[in-house]
Protein backbone atom coordinates (compact mmCIF):
# COMPACT_ATOMS: atom_id res chain seq x y z
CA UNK A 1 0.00 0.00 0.00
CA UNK A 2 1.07 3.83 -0.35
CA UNK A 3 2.78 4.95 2.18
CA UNK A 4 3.94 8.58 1.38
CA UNK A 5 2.57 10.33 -1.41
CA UNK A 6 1.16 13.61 -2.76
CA UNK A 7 -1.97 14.52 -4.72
CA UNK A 8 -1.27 16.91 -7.09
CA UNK A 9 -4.03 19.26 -8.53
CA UNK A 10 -3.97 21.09 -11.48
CA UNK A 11 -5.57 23.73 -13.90
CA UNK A 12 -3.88 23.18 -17.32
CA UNK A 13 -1.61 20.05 -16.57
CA UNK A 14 1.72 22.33 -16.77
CA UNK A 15 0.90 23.98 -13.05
CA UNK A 16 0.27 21.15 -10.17
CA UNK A 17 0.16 21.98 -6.95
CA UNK A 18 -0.09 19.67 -3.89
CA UNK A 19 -3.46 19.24 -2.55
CA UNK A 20 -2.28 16.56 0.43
CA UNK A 21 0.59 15.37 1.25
CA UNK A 22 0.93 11.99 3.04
CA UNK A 23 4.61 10.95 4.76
CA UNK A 24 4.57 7.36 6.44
CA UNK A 25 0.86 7.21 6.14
CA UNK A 26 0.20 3.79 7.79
CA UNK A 27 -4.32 4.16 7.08
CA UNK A 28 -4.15 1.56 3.94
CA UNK A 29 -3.83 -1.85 5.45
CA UNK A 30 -5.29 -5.01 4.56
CA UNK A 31 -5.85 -6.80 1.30
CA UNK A 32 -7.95 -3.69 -0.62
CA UNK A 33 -7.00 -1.18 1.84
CA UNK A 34 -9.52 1.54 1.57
CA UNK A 35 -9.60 4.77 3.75
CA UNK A 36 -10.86 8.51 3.15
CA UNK A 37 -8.30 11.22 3.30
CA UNK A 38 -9.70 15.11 3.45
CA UNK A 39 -8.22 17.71 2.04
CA UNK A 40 -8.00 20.59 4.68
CA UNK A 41 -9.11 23.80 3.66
CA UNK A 42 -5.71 25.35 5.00
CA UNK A 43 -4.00 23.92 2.42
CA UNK A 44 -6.11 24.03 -0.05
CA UNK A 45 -5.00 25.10 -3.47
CA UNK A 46 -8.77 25.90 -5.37
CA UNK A 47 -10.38 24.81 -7.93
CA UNK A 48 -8.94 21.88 -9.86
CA UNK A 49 -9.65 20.04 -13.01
CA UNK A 50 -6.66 17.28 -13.23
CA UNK A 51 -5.36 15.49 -10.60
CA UNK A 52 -2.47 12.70 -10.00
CA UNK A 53 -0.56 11.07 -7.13
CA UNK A 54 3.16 11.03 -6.83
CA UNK A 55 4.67 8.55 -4.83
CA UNK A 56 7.41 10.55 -2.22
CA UNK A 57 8.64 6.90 -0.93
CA UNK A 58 8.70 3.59 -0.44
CA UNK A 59 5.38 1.63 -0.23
CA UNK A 60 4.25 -0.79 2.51
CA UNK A 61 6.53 -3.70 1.30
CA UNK A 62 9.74 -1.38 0.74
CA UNK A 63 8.92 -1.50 -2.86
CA UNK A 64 8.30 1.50 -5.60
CA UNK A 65 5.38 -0.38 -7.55
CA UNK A 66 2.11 1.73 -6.87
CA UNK A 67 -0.69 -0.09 -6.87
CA UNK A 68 -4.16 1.87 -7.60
CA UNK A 69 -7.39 0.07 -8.26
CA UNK A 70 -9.67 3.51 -8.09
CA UNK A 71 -9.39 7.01 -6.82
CA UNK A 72 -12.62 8.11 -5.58
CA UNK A 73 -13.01 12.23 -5.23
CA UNK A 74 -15.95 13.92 -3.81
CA UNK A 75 -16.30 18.29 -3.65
CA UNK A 76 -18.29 20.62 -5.64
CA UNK A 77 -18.52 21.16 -9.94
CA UNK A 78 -17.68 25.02 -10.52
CA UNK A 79 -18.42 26.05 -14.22
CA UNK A 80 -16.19 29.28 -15.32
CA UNK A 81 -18.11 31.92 -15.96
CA UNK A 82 -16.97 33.16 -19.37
CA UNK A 83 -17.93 29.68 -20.76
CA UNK A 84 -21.22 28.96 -22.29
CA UNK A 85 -21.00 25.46 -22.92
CA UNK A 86 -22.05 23.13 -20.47
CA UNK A 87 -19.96 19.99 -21.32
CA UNK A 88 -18.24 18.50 -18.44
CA UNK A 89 -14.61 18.86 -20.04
CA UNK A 90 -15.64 23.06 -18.93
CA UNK A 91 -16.28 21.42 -15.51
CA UNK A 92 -13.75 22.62 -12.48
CA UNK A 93 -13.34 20.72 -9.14
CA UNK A 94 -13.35 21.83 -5.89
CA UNK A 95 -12.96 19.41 -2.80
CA UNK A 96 -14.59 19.55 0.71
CA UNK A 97 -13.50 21.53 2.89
């Protein structure tokens, strides 16, 4: 399992910016470990519309395989105002805070 790790947000895909960072993060454990991780509004960076996770270190085994079956995010849909299409590639994310 991940162990440290950022998500990275982004506007254009040139500009990321760390949404959460996670350093010897023992909450995935198990065979599908599963666990919710909130972004905190502190460090929040806005509105995002691509997002990726680095890997900072080592997994749970040592190794430097990461192992993903889904990401899972939850916040609001922000449409820019200037645009007057409503297709979802126009669509901006914002998480919880």
């Amino acid at each position: 399992h991940l162990r440290s790790w950022d998500l990275l947000v982004s506007l254009d895909g040139e500009s990321w910016q760390v949404a959460s960072r996670h350093v010897d993060d023992t909450s995935l454990v198990g065979g599908f470990g599963v666990h919710s991780f909130p972004v905190q509004a502190a460090g929040h960076p806005g509105p995002a519309k691509m997002f990726k996770i680095v890997m900072t270190g080592g997994n749970s085994i040592r190794g430097n395989q990461l192992v993903c079956s889904g990401m899972e995010l939850y916040g609001k849909i922000h449409l820019p105002q200037q645009e007057g299409i409503l297709k979802p590639s126009h669509w901006f994310f914002q998480g919880c805070t």
